[in-house]
N, C-alpha and C. Protein backbone atom coordinates (compact mmCIF):
# COMPACT_ATOMS: atom_id res chain seq x y z
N UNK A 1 85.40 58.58 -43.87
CA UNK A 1 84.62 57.53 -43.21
C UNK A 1 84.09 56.57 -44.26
N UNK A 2 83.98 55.41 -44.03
CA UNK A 2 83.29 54.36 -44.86
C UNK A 2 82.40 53.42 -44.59
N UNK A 3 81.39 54.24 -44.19
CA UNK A 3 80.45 54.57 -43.77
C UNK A 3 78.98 54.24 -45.11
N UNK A 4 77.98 53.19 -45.32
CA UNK A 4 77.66 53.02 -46.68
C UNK A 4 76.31 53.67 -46.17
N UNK A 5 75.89 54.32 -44.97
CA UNK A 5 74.79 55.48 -44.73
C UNK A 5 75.29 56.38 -44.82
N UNK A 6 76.50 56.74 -44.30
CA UNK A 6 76.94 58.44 -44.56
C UNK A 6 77.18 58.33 -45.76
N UNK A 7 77.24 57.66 -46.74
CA UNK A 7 78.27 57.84 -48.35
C UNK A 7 76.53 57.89 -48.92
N UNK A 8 75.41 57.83 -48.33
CA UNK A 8 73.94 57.57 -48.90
C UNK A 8 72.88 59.26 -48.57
N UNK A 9 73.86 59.30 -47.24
CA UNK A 9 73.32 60.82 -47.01
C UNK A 9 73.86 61.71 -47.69
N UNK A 10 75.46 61.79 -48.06
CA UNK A 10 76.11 62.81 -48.65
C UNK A 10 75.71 62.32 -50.57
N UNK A 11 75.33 61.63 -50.95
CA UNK A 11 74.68 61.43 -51.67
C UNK A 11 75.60 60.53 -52.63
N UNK A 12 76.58 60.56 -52.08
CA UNK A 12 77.75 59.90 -52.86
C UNK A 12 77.43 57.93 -53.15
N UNK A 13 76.51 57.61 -52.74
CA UNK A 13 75.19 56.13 -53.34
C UNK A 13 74.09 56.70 -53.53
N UNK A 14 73.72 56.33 -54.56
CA UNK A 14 72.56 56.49 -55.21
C UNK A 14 71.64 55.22 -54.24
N UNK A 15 70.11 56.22 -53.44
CA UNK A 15 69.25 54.95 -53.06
C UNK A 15 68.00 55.45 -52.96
N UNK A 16 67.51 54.79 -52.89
CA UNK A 16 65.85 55.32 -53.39
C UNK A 16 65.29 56.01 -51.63
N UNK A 17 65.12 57.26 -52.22
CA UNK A 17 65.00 58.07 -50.81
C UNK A 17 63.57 58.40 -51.05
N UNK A 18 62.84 57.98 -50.05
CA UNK A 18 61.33 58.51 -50.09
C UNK A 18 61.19 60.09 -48.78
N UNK A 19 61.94 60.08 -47.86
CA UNK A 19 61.88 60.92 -47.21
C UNK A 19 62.84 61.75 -46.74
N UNK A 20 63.19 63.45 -46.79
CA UNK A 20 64.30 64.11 -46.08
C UNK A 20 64.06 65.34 -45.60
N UNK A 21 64.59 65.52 -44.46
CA UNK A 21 64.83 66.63 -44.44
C UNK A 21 66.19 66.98 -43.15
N UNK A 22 66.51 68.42 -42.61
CA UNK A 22 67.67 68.57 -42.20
C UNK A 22 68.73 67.28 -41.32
N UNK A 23 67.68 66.44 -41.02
CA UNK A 23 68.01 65.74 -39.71
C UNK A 23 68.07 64.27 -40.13
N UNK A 24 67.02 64.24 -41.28
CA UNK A 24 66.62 62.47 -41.15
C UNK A 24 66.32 62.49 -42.86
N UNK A 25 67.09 60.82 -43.33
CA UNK A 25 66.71 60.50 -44.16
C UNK A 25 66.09 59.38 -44.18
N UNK A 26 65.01 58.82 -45.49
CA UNK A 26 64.04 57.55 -45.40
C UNK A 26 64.23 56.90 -46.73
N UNK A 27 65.03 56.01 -46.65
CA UNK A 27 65.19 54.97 -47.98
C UNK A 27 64.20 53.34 -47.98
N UNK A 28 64.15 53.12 -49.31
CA UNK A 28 63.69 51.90 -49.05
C UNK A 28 64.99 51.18 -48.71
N UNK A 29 64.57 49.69 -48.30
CA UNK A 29 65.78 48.76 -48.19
C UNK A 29 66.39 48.01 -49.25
N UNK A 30 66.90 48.05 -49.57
CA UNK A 30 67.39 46.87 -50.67
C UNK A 30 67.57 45.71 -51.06
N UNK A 31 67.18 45.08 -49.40
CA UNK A 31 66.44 43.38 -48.86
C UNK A 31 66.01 43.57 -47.96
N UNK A 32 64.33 43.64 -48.52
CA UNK A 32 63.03 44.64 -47.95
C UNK A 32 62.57 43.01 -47.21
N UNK A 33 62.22 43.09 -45.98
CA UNK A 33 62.01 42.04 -45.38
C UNK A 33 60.82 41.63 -45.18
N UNK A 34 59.80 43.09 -45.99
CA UNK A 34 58.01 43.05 -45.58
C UNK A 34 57.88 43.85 -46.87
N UNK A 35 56.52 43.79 -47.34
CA UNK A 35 56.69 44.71 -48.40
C UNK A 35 56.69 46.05 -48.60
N UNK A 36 56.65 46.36 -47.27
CA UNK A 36 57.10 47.65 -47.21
C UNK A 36 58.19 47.81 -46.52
N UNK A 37 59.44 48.03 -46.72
CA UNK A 37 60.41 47.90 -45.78
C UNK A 37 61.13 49.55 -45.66
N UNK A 38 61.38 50.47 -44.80
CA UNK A 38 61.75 51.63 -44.96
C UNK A 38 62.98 51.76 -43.87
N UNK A 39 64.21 52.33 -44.41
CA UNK A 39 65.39 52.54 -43.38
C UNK A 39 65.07 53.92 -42.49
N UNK A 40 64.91 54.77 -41.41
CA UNK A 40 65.31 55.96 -41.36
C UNK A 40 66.43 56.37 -40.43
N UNK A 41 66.86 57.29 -40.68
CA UNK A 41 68.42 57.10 -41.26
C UNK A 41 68.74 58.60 -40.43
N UNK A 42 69.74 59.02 -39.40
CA UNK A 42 70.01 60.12 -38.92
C UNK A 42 71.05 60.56 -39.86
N UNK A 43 71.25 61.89 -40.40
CA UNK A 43 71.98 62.16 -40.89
C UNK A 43 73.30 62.34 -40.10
N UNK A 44 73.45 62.87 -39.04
CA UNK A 44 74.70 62.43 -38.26
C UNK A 44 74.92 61.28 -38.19
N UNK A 45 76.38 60.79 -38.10
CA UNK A 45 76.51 59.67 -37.60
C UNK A 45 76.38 59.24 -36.31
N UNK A 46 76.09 58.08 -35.85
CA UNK A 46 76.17 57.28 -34.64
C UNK A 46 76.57 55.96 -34.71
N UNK A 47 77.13 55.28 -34.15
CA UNK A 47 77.27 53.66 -34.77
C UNK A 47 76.09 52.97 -33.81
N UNK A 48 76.05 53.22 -32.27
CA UNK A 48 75.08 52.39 -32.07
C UNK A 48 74.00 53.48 -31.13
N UNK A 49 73.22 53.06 -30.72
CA UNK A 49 71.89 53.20 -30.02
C UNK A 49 72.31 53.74 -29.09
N UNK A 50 73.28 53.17 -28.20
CA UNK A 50 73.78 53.82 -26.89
C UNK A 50 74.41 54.90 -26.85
N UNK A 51 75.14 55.51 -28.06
CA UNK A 51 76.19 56.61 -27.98
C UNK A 51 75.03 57.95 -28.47
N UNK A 52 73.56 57.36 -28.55
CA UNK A 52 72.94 59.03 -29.13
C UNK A 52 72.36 59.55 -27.70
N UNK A 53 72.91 60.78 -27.51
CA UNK A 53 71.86 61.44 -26.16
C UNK A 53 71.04 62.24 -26.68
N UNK A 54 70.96 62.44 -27.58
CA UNK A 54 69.66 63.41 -28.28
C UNK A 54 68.87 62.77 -28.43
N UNK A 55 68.03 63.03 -27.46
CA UNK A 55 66.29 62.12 -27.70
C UNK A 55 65.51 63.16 -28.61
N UNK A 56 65.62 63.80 -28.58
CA UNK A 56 64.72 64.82 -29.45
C UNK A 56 65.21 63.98 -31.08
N UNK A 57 66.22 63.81 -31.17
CA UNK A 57 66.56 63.21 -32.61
C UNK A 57 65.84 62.16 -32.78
N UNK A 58 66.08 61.06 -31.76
CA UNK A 58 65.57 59.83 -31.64
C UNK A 58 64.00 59.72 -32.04
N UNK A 59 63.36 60.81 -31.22
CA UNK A 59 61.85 61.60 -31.25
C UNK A 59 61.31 61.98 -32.68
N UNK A 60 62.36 62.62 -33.55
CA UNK A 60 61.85 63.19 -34.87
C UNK A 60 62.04 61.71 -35.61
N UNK A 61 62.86 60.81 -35.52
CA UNK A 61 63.17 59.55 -36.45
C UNK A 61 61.60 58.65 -35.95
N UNK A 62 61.51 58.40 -35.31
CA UNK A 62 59.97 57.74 -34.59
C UNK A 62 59.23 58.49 -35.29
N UNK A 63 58.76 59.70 -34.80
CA UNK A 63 57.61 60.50 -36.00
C UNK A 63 57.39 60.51 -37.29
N UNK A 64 58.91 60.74 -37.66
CA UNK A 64 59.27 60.18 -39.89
C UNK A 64 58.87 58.71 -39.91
N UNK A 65 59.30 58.01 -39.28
CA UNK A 65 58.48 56.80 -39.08
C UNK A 65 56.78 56.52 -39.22
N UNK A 66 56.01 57.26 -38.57
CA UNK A 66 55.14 57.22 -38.78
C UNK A 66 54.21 57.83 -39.28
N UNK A 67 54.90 59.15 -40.40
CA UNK A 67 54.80 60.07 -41.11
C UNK A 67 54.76 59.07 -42.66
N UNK A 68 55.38 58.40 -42.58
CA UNK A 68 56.05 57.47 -43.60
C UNK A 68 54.92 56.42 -43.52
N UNK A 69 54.95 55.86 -42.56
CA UNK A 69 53.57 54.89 -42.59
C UNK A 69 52.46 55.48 -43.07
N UNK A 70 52.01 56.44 -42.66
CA UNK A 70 50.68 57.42 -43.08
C UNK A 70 50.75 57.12 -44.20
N UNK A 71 51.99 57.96 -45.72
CA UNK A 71 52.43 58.05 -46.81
C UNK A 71 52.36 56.48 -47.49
N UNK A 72 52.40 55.90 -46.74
CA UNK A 72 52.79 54.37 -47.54
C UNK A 72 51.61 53.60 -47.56
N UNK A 73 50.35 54.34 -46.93
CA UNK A 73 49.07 53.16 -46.54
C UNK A 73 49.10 52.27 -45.34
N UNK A 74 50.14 52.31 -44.68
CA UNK A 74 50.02 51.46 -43.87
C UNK A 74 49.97 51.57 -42.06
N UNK A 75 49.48 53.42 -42.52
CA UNK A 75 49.12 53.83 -40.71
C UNK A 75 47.95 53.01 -39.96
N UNK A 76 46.95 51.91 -40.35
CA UNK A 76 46.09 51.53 -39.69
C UNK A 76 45.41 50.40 -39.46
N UNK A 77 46.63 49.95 -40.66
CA UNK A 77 46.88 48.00 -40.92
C UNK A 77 47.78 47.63 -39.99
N UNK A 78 48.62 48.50 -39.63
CA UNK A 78 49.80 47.94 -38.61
C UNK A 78 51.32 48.25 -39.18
N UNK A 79 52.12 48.34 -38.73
CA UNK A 79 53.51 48.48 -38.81
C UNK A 79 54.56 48.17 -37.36
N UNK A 80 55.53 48.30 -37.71
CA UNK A 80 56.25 47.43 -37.32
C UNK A 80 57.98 48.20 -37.27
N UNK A 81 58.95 49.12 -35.88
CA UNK A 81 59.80 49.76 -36.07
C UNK A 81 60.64 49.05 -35.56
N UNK A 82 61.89 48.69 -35.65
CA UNK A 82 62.85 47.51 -34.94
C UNK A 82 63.96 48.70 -34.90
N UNK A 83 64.67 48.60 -34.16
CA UNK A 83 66.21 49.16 -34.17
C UNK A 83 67.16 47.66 -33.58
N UNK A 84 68.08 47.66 -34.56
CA UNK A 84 69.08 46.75 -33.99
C UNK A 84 70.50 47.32 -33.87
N UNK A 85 70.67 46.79 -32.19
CA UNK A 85 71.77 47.41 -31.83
C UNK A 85 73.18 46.23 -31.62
N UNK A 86 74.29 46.19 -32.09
CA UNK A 86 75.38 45.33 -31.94
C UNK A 86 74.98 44.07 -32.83
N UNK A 87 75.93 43.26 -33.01
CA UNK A 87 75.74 42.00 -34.37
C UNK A 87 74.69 41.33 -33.50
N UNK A 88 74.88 40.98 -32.30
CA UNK A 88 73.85 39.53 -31.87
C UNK A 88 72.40 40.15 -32.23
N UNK A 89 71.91 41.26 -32.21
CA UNK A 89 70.61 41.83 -32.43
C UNK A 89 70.72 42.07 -33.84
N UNK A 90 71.34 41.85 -34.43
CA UNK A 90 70.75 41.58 -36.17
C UNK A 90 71.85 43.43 -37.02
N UNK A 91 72.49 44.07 -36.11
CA UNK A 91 73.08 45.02 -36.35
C UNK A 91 74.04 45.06 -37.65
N UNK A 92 74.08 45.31 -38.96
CA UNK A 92 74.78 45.20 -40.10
C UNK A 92 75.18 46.13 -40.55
N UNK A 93 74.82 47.40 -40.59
CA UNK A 93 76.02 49.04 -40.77
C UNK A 93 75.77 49.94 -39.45
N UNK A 94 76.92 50.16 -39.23
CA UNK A 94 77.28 50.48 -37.81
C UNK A 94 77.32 51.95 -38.42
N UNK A 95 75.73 52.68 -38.50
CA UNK A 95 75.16 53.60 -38.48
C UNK A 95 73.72 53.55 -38.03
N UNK A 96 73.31 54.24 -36.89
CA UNK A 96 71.98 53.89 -36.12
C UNK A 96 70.93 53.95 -36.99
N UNK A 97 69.94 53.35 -36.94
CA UNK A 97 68.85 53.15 -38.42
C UNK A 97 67.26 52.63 -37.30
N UNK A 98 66.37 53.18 -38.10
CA UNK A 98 65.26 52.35 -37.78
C UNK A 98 64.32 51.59 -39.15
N UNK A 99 64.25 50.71 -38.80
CA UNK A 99 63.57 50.13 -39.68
C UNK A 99 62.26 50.32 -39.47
N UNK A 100 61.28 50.49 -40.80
CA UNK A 100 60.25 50.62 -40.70
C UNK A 100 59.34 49.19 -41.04
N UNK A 101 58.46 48.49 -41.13
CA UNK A 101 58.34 47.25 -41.65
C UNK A 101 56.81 46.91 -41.48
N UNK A 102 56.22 47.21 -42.79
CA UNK A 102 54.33 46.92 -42.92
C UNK A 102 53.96 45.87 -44.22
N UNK A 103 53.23 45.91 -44.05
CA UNK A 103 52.12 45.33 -45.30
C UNK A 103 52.16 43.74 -45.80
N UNK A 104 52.48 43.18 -44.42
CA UNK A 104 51.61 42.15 -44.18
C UNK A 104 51.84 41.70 -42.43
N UNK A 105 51.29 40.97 -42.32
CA UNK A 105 51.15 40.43 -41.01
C UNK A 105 52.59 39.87 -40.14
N UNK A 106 53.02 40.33 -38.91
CA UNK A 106 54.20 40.19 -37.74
C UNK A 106 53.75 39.17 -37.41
N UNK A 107 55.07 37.99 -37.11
CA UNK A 107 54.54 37.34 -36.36
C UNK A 107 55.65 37.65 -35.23
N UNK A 108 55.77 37.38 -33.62
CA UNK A 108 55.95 37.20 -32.39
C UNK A 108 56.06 35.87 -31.78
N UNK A 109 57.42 35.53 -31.42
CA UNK A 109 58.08 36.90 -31.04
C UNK A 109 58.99 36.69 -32.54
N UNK A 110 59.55 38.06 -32.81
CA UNK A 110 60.14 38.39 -34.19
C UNK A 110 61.60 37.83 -34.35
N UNK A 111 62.07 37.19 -33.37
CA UNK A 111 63.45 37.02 -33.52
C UNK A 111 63.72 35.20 -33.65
């Protein structure tokens, strides 16, 4: 597969991983769009949003999410989780991802 999240989980890219464990990984971004910008990252693959039926997965990636915010300072200033699904919604590796995105001010609507 060529795949530049699966080649990041199997470790085969080097990327700055702040969070892991069996299920979910948490990298920064590499064109961080806030100054805190955080990917989290299912270690299975999925390409989009629609093909995962495991909500419980979906459930633990939301929580590392805000497990991660806690960790980063930014559980109470605000943050900010986007998932983009297909190109017109901003979709660029067709591996399901949430973005994490704090430390400064959203503006609305975001698109």
């Amino acid at each position: 597969m060529d795949c530049i999240f699966c080649k990041i989980v199997n470790n085969e890219i080097k990327s700055e991983k702040i969070y892991e464990d069996e299920d979910v990984i948490g990298i920064k971004d590499i064109n961080p769009q806030a100054p805190i910008h955080i990917l989290i990252i299912p270690k299975k693959h999925f390409e989009k949003l629609y093909q995962i039926e495991d909500t419980e997965l979906l459930g633990k990636m939301i929580k590392v999410a805000s497990l991660i915010a806690e960790k980063e300072g930014i559980k109470y200033s605000g943050y900010r989780l986007v998932i983009n699904t297909n190109r017109n919604a901003g979709q660029s590796v067709d591996h399901v991802h949430i973005h994490l995105l704090g430390g400064r001010i959203m503006l609305w609507p975001p698109g």
